[in-house]
Each structure stands twice: as structure tokens, then as C-alpha cells.
Protein backbone atom coordinates (compact mmCIF):
# COMPACT_ATOMS: atom_id res chain seq x y z
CA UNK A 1 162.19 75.77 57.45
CA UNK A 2 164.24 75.18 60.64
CA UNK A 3 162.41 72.53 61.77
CA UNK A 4 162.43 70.68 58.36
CA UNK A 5 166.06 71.24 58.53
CA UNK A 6 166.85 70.02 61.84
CA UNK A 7 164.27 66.99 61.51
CA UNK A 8 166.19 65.88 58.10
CA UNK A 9 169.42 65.97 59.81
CA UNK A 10 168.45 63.66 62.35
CA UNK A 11 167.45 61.15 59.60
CA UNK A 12 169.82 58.28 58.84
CA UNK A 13 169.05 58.85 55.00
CA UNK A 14 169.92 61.67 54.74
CA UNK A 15 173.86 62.15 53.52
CA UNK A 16 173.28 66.37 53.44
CA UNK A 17 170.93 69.07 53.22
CA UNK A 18 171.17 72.13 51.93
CA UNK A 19 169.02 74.96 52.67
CA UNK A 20 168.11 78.43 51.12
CA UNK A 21 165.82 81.44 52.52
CA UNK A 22 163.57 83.17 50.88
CA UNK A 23 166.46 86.04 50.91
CA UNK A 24 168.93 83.80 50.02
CA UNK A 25 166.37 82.12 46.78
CA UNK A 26 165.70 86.16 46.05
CA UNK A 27 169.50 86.83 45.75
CA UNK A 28 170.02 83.90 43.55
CA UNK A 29 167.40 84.85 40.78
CA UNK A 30 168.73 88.22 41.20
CA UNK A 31 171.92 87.04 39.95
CA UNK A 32 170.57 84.73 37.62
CA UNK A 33 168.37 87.05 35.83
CA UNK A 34 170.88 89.77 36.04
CA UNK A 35 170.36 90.71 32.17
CA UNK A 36 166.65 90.70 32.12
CA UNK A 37 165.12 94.11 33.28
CA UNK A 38 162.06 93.11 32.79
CA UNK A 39 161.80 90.02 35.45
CA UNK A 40 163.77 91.72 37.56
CA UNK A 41 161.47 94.60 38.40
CA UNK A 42 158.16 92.07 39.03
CA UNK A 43 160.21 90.15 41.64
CA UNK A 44 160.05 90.09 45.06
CA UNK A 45 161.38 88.27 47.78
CA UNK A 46 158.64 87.04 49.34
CA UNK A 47 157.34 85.37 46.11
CA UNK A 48 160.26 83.01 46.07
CA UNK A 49 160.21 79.84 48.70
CA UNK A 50 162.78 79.11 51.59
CA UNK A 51 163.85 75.42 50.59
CA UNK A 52 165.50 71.96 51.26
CA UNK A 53 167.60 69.96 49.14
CA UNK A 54 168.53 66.26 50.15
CA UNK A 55 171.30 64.57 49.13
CA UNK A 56 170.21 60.87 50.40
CA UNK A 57 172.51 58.49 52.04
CA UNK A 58 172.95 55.25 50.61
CA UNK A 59 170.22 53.07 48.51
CA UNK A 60 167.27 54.94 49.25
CA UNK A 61 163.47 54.75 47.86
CA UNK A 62 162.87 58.00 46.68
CA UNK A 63 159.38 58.03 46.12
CA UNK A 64 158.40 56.23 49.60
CA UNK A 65 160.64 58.58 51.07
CA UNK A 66 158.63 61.56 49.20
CA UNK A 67 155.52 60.22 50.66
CA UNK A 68 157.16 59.99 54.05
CA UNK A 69 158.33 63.45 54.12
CA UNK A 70 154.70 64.65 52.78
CA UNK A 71 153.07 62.98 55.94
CA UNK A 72 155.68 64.49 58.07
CA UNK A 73 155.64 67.99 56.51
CA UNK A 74 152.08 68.73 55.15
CA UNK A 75 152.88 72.43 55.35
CA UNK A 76 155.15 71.93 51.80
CA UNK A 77 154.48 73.33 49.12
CA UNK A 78 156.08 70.25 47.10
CA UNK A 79 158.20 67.36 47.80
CA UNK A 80 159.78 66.12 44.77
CA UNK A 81 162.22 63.09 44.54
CA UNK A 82 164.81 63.47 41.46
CA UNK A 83 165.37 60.18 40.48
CA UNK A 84 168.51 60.02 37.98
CA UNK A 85 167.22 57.64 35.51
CA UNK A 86 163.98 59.43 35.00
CA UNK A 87 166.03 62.31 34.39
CA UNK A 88 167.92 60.87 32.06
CA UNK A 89 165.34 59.06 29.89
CA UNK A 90 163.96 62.80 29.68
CA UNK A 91 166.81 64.67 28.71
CA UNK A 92 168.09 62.13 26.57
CA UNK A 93 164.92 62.03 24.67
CA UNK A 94 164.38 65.80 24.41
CA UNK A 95 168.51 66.12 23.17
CA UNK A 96 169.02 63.11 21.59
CA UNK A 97 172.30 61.64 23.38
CA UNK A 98 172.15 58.32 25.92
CA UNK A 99 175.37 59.26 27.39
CA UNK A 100 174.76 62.25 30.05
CA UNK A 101 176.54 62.28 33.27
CA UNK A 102 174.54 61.99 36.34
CA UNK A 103 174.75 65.36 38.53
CA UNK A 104 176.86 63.45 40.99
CA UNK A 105 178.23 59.94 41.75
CA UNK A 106 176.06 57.33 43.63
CA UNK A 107 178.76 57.55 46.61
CA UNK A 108 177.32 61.42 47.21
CA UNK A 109 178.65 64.65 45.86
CA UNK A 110 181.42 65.54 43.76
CA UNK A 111 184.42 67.24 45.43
């Protein structure tokens, strides 16, 4: 995971990265799932993977990029780009509505 990290950082697409442990992944379901008993008591922290999330920089081919990263880290369990407008052709066909807000601006992140 530090390597990924620390390889991604040095990559002029890349605008951020966010990382999470396998602790840190663990601690999140464990809030998540607060209210169900029953998931909670199966889980364990080494089931759950450490990740990276990339926030590119800039136009960027996402699925090139995919295949990129997939050359350069075949030790992952998956590499998968989130394109926007795939997303929303999904979720406006499973909920009916054209008019959902991307999960942040093409300029990067919300602040």
C-alpha cells in the first residue's frame, strides 16, 4: 500500500489520493454497520482491503489510466476507474431522474 501510495503521488495525474488500512476500512464498516449485530460479529479486519482512491488531475483517460496502473500494480486486487457519466446513465436509469449531481466538480473536490 505504501508503495502504491508514494508511486501515485509522484504522478502528474494525479490531483490526490486518499488512502485507508485494513484497520482503518475495519473501523469504517464498524461504524457503518453499527445497527446490524449480525454482520458485525462475522467481520474481521483482515477480510477488509487497505486501499487507494484517486482523485485525477485534469482531463484524464480513465480507462487507459486503469490499464496503466494494472501493469504497474499487478498485485491489486481491482483497479476500477469511476467515470461520472457511466454513473450517471446508471443511476438515472435505476431512479428515474436525469438531473443528479456529480460527486464533485470537474476542477477537483468540493470544499
Amino acid at each position: 500500500m505504501r508503495r502504491i501510495a508514494e508511486v501515485l503521488h509522484d504522478d502528474h495525474r494525479v490531483g490526490r489520493v486518499y488512502t485507508e488500512t485494513k484497520d482503518e476500512a475495519y473501523q469504517r464498516f464498524l461504524k457503518i454497520f453499527k445497527d446490524e449485530p449480525r454482520l458485525l460479529a462475522g467481520a474481521r479486519p483482515e477480510a477488509l482491503p487497505a486501499s487507494a482512491t484517486v482523485v485525477p488531475f485534469g482531463q484524464v483517460d480513465l480507462r487507459k489510466w486503469a490499464v496503466e496502473l494494472w501493469s504497474t500494480f499487478p498485485e491489486a486486487s481491482s483497479i476500477e476507474p469511476m467515470i461520472w457519466a457511466e454513473i450517471r446513465a446508471t443511476q438515472a436509469a435505476r431512479y428515474g431522474t436525469a438531473d443528479l449531481r456529480p460527486p464533485c466538480p470537474p476542477s477537483g473536490e468540493y470544499h
